[in-house]
Protein backbone atom coordinates (compact mmCIF):
# COMPACT_ATOMS: atom_id res chain seq x y z
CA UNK A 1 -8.68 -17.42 -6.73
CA UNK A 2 -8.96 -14.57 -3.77
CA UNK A 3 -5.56 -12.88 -3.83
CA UNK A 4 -4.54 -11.97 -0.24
CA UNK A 5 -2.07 -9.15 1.16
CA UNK A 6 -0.77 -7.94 4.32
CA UNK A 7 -2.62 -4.82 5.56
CA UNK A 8 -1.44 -3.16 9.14
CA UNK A 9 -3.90 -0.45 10.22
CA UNK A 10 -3.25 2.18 12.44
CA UNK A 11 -5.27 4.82 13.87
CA UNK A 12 -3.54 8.67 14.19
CA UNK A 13 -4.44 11.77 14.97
CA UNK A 14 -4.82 12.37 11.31
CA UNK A 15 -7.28 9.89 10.51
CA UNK A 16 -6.65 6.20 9.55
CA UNK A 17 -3.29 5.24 8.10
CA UNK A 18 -2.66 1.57 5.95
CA UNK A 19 0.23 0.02 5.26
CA UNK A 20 -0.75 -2.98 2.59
CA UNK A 21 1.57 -4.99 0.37
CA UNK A 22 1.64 -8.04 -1.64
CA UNK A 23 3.15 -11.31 -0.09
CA UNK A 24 5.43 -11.55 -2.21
CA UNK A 25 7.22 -8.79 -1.11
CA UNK A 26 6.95 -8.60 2.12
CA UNK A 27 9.56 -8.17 4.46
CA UNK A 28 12.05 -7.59 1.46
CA UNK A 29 13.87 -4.48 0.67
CA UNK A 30 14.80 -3.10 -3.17
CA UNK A 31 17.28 -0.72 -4.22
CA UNK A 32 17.70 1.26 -7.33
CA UNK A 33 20.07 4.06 -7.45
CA UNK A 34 19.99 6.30 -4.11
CA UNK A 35 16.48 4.58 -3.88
CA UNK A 36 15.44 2.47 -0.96
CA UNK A 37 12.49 0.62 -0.24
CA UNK A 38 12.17 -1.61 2.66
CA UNK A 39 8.62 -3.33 3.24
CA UNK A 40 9.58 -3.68 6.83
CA UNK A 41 7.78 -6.72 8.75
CA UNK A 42 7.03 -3.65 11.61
CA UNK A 43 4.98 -1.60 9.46
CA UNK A 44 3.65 -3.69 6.76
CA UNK A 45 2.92 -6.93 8.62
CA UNK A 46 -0.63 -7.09 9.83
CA UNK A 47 -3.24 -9.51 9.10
CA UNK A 48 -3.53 -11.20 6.02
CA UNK A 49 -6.83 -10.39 3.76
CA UNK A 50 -8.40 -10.77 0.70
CA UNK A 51 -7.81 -7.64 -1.69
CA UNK A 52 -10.98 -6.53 -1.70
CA UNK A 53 -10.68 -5.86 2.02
CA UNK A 54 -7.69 -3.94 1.35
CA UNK A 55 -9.11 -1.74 -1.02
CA UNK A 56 -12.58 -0.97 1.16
CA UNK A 57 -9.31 0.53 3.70
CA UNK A 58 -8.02 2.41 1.42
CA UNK A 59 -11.46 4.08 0.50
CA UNK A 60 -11.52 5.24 4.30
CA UNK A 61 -7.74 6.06 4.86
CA UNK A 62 -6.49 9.74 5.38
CA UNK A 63 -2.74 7.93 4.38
CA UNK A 64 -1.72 4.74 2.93
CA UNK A 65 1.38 3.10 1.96
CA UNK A 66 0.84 0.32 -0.61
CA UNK A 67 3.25 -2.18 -2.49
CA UNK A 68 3.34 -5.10 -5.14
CA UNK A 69 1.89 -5.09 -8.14
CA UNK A 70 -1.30 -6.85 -7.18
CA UNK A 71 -2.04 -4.00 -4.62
CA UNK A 72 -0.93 -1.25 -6.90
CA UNK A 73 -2.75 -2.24 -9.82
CA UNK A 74 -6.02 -3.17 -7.93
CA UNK A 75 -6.08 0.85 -6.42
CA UNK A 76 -5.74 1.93 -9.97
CA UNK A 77 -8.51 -0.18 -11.25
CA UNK A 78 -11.11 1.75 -8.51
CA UNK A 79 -9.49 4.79 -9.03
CA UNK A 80 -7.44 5.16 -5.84
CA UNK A 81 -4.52 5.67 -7.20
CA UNK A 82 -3.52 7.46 -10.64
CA UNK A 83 -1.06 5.30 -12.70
CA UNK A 84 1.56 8.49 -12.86
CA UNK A 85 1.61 8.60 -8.81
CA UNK A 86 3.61 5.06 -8.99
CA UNK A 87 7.05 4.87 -8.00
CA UNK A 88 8.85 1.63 -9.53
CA UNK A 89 11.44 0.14 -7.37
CA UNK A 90 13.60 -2.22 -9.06
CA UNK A 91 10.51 -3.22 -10.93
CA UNK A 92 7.85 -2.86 -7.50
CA UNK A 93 5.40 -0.65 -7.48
CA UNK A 94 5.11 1.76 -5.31
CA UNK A 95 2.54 4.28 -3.79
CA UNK A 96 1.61 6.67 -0.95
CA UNK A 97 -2.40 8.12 -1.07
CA UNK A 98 -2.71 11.13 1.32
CA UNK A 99 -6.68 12.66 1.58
CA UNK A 100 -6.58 16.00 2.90
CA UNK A 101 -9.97 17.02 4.01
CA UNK A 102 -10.72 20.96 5.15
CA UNK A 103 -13.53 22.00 6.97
């Protein structure tokens, strides 16, 4: 089964910045505490891919905004993401990946 999430890609003066979720969470918003997280359908809704696709963006990104366990947990596996940079929202995962380059 090819799990598919929404990815939104925009380019910046910064380099290439990716919103991606899981479907299932899209366009929702979860609150915990002071804590708000709103997978907006303006940011996060793009096209609809297969995960792999996702992740091949996130190897190129500068900044990326990622949510859903599917997403989350996939970044982790290729080493995109480190497990203690995850930010649980009323039990969503969520995380931001920011590549500074100098030179």
């Amino acid at each position: 089964m090819v799990i598919k999430v929404y990815m939104k890609v925009y380019e910046t003066s910064y380099g290439l910045l990716v919103s991606i979720c899981d479907k299932e969470v899209f366009g929702k918003e979860f609150r915990e505490g002071e804590v708000v997280l709103k997978v907006s359908e303006p940011f996060y809704g793009g096209d609809e891919v297969p995960i792999e696709t996702a992740l091949e963006y996130l190897r190129n990104a500068s900044i990326a905004n990622i949510v859903g366990k599917n997403i989350v947990n996939a970044a982790i596996e290729a080493g995109l993401i480190h497990k203690d940079a995850v930010l649980t929202v009323k039990g969503v995962p969520h995380a931001q990946l920011v590549r500074i380059e100098y030179g």
